[in-house]
N, C-alpha and C. Protein backbone atom coordinates (compact mmCIF):
# COMPACT_ATOMS: atom_id res chain seq x y z
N UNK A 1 132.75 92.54 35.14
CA UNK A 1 132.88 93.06 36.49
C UNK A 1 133.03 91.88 37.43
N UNK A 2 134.32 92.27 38.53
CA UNK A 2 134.04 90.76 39.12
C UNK A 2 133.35 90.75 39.65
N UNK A 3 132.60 89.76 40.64
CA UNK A 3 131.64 89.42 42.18
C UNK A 3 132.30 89.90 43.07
N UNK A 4 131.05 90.80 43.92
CA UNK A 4 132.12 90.87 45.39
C UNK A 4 132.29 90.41 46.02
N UNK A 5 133.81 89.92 46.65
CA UNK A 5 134.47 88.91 47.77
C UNK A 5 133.32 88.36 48.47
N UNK A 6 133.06 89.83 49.18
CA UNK A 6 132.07 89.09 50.25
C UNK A 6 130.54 88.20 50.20
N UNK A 7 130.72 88.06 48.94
CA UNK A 7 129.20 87.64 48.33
C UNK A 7 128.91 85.77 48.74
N UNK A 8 127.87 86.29 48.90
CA UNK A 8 127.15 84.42 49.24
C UNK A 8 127.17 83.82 47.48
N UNK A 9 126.86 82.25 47.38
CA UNK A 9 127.14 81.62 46.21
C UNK A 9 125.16 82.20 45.84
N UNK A 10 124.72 82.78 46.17
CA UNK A 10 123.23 82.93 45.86
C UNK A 10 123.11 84.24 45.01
N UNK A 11 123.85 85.46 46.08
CA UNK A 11 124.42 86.40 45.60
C UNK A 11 125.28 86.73 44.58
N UNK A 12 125.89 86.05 44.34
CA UNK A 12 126.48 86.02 43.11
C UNK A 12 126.01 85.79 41.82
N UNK A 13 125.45 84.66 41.92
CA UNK A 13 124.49 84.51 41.21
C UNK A 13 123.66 85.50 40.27
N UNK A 14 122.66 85.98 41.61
CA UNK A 14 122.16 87.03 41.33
C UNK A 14 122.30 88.22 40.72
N UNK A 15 124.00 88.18 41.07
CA UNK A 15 124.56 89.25 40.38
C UNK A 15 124.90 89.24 38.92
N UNK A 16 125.21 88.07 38.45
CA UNK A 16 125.50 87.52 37.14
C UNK A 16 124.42 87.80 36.53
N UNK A 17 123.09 87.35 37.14
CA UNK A 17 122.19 87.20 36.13
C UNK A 17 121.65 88.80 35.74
N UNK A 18 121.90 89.62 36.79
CA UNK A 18 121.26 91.04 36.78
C UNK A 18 122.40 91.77 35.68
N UNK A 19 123.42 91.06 36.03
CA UNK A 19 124.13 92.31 34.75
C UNK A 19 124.08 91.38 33.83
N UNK A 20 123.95 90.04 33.33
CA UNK A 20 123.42 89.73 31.93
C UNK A 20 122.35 90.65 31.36
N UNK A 21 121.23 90.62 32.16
CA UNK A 21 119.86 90.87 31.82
C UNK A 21 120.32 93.18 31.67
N UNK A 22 121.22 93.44 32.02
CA UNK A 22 121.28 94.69 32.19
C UNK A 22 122.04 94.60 30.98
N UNK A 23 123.36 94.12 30.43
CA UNK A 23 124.07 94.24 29.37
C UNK A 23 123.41 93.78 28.34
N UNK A 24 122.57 92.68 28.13
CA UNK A 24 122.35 92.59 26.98
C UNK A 24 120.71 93.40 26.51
N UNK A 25 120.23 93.95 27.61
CA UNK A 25 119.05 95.19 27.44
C UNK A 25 117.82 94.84 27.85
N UNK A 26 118.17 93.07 28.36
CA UNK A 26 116.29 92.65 28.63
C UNK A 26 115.90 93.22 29.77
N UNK A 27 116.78 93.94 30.61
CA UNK A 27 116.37 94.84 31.76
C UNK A 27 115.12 94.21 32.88
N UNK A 28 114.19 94.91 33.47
CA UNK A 28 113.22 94.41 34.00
C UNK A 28 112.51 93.03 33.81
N UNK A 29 111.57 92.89 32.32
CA UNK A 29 110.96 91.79 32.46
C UNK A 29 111.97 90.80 32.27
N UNK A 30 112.89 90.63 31.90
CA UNK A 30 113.91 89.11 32.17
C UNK A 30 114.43 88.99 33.51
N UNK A 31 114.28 90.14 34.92
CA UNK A 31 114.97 89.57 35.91
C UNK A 31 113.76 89.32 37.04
N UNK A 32 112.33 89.52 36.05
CA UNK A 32 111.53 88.52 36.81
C UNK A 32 111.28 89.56 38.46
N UNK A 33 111.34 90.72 38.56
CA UNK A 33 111.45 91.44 39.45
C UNK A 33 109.90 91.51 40.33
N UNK A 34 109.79 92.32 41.19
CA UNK A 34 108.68 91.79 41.68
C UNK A 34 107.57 93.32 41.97
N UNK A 35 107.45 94.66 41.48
CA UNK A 35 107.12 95.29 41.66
C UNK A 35 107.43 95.99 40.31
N UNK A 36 106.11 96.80 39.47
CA UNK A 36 106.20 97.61 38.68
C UNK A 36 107.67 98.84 39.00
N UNK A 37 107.52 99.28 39.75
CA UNK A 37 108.34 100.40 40.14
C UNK A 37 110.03 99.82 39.63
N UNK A 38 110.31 98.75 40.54
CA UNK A 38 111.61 98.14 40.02
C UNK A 38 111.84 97.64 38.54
N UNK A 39 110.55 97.18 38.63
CA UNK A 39 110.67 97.36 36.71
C UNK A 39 111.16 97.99 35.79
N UNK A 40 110.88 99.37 36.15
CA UNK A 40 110.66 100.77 35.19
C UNK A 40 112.04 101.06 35.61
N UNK A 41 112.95 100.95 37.09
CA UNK A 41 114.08 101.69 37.43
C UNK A 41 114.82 100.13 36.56
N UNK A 42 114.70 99.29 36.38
CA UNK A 42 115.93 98.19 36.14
C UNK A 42 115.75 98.77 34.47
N UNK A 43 114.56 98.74 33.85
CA UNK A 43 114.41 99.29 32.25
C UNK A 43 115.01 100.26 32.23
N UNK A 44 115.02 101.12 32.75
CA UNK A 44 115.97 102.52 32.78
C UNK A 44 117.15 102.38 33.03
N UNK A 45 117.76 101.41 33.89
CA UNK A 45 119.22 100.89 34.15
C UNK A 45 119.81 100.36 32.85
N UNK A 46 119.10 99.48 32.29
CA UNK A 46 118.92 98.93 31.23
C UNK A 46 119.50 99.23 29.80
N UNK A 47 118.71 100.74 29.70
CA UNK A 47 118.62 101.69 28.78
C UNK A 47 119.99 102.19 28.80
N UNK A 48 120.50 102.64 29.72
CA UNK A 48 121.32 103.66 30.34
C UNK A 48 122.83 102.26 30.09
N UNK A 49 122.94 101.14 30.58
CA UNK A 49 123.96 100.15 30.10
C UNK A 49 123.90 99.51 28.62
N UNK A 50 122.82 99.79 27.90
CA UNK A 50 123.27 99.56 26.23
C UNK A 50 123.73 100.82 25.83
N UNK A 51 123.36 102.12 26.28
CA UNK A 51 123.77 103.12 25.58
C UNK A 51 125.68 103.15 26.20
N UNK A 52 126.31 102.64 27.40
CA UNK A 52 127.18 102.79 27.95
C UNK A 52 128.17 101.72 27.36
N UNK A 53 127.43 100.51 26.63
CA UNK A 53 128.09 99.52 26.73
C UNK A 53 128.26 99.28 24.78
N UNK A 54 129.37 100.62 24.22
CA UNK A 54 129.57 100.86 23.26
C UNK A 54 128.21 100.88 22.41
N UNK A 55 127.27 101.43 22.25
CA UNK A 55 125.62 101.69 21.96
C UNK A 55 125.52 100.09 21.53
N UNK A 56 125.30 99.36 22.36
CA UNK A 56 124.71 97.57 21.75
C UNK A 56 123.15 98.72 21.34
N UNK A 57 122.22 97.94 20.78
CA UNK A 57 120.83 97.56 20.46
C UNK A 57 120.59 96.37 20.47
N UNK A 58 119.22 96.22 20.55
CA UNK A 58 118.61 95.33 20.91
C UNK A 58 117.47 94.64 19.76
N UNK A 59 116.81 93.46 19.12
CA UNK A 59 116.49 93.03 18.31
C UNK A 59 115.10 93.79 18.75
N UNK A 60 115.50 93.98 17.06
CA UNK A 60 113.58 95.29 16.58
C UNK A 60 112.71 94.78 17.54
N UNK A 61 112.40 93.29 18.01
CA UNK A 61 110.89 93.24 18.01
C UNK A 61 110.68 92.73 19.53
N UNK A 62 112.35 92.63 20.07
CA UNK A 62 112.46 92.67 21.86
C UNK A 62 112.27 94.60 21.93
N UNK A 63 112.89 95.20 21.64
CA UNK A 63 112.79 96.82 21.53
C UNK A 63 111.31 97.49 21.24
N UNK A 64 110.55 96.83 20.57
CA UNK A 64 108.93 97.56 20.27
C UNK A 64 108.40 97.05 21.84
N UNK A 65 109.04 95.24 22.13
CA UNK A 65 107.98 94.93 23.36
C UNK A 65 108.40 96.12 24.53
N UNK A 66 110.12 96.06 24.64
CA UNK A 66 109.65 97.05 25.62
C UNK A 66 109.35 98.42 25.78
N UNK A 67 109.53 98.89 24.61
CA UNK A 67 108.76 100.30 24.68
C UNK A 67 107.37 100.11 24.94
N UNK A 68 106.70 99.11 24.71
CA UNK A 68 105.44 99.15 25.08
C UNK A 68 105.33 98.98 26.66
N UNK A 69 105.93 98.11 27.11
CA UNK A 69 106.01 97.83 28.49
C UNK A 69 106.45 99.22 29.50
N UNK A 70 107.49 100.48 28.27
CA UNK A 70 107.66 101.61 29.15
C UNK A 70 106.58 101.97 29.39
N UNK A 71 106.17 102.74 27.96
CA UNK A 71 105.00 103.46 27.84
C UNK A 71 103.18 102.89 29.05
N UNK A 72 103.19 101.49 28.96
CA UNK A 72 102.34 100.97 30.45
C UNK A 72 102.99 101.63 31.45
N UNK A 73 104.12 101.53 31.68
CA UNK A 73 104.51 101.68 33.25
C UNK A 73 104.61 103.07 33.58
N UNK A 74 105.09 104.04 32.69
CA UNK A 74 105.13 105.18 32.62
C UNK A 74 103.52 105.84 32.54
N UNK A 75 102.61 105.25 32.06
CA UNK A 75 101.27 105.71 32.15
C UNK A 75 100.63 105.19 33.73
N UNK A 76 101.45 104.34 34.12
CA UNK A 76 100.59 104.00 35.53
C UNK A 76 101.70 105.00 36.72
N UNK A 77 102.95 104.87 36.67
CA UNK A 77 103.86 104.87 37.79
C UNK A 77 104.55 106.60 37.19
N UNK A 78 104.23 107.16 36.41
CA UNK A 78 104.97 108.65 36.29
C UNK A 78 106.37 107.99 35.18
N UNK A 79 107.12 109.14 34.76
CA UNK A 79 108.42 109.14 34.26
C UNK A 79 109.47 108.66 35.27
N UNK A 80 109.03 109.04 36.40
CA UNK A 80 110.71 109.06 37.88
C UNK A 80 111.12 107.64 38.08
N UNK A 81 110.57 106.62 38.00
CA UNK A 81 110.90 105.11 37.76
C UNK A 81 112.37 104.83 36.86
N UNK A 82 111.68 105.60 36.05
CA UNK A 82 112.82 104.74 34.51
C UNK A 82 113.53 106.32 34.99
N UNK A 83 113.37 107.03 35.09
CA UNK A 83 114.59 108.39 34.71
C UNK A 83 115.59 107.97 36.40
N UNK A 84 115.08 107.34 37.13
CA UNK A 84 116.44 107.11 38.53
C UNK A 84 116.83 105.82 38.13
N UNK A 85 116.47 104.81 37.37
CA UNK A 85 116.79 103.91 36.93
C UNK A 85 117.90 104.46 35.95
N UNK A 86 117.50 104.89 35.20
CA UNK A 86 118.81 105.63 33.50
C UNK A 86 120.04 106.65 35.01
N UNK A 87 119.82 106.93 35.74
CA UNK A 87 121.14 107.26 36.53
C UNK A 87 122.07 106.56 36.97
N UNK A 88 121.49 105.43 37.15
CA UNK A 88 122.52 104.33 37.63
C UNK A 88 123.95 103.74 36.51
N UNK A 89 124.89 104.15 37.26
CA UNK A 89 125.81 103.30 36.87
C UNK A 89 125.68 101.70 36.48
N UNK A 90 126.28 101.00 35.87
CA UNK A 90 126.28 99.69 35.51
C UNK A 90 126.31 98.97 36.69
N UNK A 91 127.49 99.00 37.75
CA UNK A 91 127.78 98.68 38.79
C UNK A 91 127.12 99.01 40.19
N UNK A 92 126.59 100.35 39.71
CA UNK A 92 125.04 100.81 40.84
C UNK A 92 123.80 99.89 40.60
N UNK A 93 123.68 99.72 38.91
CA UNK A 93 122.15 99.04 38.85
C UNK A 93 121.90 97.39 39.25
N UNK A 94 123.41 97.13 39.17
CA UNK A 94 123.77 95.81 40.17
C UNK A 94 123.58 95.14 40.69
N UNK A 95 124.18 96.08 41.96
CA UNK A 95 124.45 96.14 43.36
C UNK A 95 122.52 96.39 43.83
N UNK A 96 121.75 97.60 43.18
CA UNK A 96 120.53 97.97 43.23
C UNK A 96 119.70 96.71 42.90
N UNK A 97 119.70 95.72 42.07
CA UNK A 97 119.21 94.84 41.32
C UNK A 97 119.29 93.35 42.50
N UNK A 98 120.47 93.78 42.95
CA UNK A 98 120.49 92.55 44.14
C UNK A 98 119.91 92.93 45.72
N UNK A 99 120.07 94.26 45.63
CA UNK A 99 119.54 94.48 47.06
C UNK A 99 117.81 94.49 47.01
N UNK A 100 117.01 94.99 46.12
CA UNK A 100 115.60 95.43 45.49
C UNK A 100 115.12 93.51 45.58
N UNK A 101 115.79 92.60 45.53
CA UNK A 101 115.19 91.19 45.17
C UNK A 101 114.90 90.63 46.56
N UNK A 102 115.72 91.08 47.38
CA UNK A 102 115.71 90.82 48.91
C UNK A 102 116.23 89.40 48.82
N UNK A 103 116.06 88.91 50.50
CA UNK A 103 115.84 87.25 50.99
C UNK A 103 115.08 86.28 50.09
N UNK A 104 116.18 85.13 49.74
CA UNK A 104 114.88 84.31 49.20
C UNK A 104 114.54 83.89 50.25
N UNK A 105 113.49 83.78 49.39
CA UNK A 105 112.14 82.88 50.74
C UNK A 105 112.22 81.42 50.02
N UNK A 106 112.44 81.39 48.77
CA UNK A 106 112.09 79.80 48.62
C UNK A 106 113.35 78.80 48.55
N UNK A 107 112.53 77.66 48.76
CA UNK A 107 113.78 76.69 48.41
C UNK A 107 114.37 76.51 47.24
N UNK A 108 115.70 75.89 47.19
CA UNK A 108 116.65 75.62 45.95
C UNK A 108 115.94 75.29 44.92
N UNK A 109 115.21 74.00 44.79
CA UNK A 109 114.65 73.03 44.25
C UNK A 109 113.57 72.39 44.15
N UNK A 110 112.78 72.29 43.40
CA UNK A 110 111.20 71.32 43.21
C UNK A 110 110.54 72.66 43.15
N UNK A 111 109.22 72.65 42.82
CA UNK A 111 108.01 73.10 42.27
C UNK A 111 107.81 74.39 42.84
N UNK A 112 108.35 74.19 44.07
CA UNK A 112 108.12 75.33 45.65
C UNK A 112 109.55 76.63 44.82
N UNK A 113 110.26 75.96 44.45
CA UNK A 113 111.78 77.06 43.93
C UNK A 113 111.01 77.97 42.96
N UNK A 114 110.07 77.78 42.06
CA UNK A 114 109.74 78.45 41.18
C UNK A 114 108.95 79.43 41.41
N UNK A 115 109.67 80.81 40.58
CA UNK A 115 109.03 81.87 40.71
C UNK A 115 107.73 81.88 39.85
N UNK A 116 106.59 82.81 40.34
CA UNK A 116 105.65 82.94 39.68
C UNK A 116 105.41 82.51 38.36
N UNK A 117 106.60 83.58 37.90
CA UNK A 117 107.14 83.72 36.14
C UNK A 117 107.36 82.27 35.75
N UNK A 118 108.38 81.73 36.44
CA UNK A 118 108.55 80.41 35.97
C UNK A 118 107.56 79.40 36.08
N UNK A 119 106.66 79.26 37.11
CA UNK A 119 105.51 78.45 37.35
C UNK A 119 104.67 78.31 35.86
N UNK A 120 104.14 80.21 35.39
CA UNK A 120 103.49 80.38 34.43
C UNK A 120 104.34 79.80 33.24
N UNK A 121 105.14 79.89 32.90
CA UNK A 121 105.80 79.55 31.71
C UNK A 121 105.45 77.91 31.18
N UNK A 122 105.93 77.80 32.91
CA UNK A 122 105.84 75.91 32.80
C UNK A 122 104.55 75.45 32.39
N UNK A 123 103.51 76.80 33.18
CA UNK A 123 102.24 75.76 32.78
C UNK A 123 102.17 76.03 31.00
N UNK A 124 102.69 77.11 30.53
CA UNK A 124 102.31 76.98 29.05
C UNK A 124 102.93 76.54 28.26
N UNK A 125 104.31 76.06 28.68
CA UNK A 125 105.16 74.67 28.26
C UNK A 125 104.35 73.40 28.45
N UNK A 126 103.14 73.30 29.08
CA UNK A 126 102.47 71.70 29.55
C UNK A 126 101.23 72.26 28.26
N UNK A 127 100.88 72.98 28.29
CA UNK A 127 99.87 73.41 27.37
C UNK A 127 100.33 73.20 25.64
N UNK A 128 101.72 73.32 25.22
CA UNK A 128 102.59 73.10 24.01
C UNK A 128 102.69 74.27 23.48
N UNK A 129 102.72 75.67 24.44
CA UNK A 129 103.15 76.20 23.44
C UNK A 129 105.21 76.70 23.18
N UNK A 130 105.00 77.15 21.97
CA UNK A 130 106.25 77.67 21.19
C UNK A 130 107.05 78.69 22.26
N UNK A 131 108.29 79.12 22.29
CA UNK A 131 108.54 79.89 22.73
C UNK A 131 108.27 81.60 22.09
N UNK A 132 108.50 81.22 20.74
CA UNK A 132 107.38 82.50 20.62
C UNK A 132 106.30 82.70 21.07
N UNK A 133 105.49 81.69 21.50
CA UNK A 133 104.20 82.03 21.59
C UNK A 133 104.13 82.07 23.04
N UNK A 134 104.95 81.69 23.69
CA UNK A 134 104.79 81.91 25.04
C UNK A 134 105.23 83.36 25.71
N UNK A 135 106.46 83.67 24.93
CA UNK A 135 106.97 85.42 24.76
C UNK A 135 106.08 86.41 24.57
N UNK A 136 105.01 85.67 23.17
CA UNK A 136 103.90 86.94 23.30
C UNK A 136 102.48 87.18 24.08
N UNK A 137 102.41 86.07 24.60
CA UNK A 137 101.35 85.61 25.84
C UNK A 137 101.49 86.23 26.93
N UNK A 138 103.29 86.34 27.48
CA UNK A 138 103.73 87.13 28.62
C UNK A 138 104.27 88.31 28.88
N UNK A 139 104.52 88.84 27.06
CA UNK A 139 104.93 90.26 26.97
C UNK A 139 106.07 89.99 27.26
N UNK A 140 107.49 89.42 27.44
CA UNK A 140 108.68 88.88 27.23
C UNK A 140 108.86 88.59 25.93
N UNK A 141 110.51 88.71 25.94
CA UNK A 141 110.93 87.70 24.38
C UNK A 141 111.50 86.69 24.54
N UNK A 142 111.54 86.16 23.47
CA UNK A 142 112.06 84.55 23.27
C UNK A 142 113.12 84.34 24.29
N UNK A 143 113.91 85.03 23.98
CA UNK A 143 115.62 85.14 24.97
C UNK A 143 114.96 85.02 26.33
N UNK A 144 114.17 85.59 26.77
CA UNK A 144 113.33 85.59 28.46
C UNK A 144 112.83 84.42 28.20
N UNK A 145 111.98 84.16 27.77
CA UNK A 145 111.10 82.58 27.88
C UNK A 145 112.54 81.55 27.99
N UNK A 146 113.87 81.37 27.26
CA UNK A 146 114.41 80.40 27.25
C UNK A 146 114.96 80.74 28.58
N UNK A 147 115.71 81.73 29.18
CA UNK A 147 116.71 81.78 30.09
C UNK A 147 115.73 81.48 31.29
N UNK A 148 114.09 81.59 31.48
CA UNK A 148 113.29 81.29 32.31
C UNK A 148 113.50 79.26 31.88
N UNK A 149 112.82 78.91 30.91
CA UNK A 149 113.45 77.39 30.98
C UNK A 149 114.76 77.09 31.83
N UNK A 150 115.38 77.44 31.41
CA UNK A 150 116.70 77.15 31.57
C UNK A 150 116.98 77.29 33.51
N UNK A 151 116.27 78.02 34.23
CA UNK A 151 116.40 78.12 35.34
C UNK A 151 115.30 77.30 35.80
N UNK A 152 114.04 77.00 35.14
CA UNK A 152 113.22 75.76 35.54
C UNK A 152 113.74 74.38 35.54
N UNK A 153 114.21 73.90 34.59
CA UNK A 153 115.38 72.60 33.88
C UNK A 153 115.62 72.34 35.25
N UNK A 154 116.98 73.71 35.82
CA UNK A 154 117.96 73.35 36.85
C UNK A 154 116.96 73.26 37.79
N UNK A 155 116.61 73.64 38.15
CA UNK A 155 115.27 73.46 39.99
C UNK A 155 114.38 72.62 39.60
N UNK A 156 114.15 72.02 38.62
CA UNK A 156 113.15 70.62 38.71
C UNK A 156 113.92 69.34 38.26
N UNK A 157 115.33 69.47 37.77
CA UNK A 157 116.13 68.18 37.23
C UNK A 157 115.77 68.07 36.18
N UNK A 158 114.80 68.44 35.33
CA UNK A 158 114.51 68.18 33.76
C UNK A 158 115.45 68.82 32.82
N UNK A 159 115.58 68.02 32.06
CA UNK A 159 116.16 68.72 30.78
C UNK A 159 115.52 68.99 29.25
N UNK A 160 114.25 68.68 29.21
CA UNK A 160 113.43 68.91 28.02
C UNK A 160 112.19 69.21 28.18
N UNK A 161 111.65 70.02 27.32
CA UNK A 161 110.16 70.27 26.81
C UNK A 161 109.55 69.24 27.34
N UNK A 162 109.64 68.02 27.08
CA UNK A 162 108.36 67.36 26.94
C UNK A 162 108.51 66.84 28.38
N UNK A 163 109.70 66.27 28.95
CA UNK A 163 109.90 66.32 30.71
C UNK A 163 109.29 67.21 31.17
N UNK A 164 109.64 68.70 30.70
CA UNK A 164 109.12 69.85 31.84
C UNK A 164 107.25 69.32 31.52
N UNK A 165 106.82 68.98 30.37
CA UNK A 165 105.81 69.15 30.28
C UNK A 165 104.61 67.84 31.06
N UNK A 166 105.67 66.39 31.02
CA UNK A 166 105.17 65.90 31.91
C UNK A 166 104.95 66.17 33.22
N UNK A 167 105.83 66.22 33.86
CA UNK A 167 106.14 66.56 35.19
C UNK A 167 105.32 67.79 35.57
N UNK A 168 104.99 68.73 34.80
CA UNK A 168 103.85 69.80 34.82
C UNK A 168 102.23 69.35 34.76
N UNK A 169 102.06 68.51 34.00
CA UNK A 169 100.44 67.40 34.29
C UNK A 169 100.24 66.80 35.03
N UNK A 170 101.42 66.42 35.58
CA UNK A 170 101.07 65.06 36.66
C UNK A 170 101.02 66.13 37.98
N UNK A 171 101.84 67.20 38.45
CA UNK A 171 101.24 68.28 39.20
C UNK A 171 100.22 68.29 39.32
N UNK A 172 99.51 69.09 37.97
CA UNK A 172 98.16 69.65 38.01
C UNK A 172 97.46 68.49 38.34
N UNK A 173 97.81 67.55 37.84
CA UNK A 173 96.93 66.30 37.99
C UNK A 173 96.72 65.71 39.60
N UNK A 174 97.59 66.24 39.96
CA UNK A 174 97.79 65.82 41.56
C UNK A 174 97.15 66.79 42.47
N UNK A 175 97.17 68.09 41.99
CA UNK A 175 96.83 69.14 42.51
C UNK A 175 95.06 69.08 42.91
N UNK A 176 94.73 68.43 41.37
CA UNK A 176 93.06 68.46 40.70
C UNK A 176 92.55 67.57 41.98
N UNK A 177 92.97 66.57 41.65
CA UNK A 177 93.03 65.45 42.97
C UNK A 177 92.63 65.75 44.31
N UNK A 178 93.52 66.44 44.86
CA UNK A 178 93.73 67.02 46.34
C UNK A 178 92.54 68.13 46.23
N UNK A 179 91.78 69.01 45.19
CA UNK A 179 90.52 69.68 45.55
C UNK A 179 89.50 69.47 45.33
């Protein structure tokens, strides 16, 4: 699908990453969203673009996490989440996916750019763990833990594990300091 004309280079972006995360099924927890509710409607978007997008599936043991993650959200937030989510067109859950994220508030780059998600990751990249093991720590899969690296890398200048993992101690270490 292309970008629309009128789109900012942020927006676009955004848009790329929401229909990755929609086509290839990681739905909600890979776009890092910020409210249960959008969760359950992007999982349902989700659902609704593998079944559209010649029936892809999704690896057994990304597919058990998120049925578990329905079945939570659906026990806290009702069925109507994920069932207006599964209505959306590919190109609705989008367009929905970019408007639902709002204004960033943060900057491009350094420590301040990182979302929650990514903050946490990093700290359990400084801690050593695996990306499996960090997938099952956060209820994400592997594919989420890397594409979260991969957007930490770019907003801190690092390009490795053990960079992200320095540069993550000497933080805390600075942080420890200052309280």
């Amino acid at each position: 699908m292309p970008p629309l004309q009128a789109a900012e280079p942020a927006d676009r972006s955004r848009e790329r990453l929401a229909s990755r995360h929609l086509q290839t099924g990681s739905g909600a927890p890979a776009a890092g969203v910020g409210s249960r509710e959008e969760a359950a409607r992007l999982l349902g978007a989700s659902d609704r673009a593998m079944e559209d997008l010649d029936g892809r599936t999704r690896w057994r043991e990304d597919q058990a996490q998120l049925d578990e993650l329905l079945e939570r959200l659906e026990a806290e937030l009702g069925p109507e989440p994920y069932a207006e989510g599964r209505e959306l067109s590919l190109e609705n859950a989008i367009g929905w996916a970019r408007r639902a994220r709002g204004e960033r508030k943060r900057p491009e780059r350094g420590w301040e750019s990182l979302t929650p998600t990514e903050l946490r990751v990093a700290e359990l990249v400084a801690e050593g763990l695996t990306n499996p093991q960090i997938g099952e720590r956060m209820f994400i899969s592997r594919g989420t833990v890397k594409v979260h690296l991969s957007h930490i890398f770019a907003k801190l200048g690092t390009s490795t594990r053990a960079e992200l993992a320095a540069e993550a101690t000497r933080r805390a270490s600075r942080e420890a300091d200052l309280s």
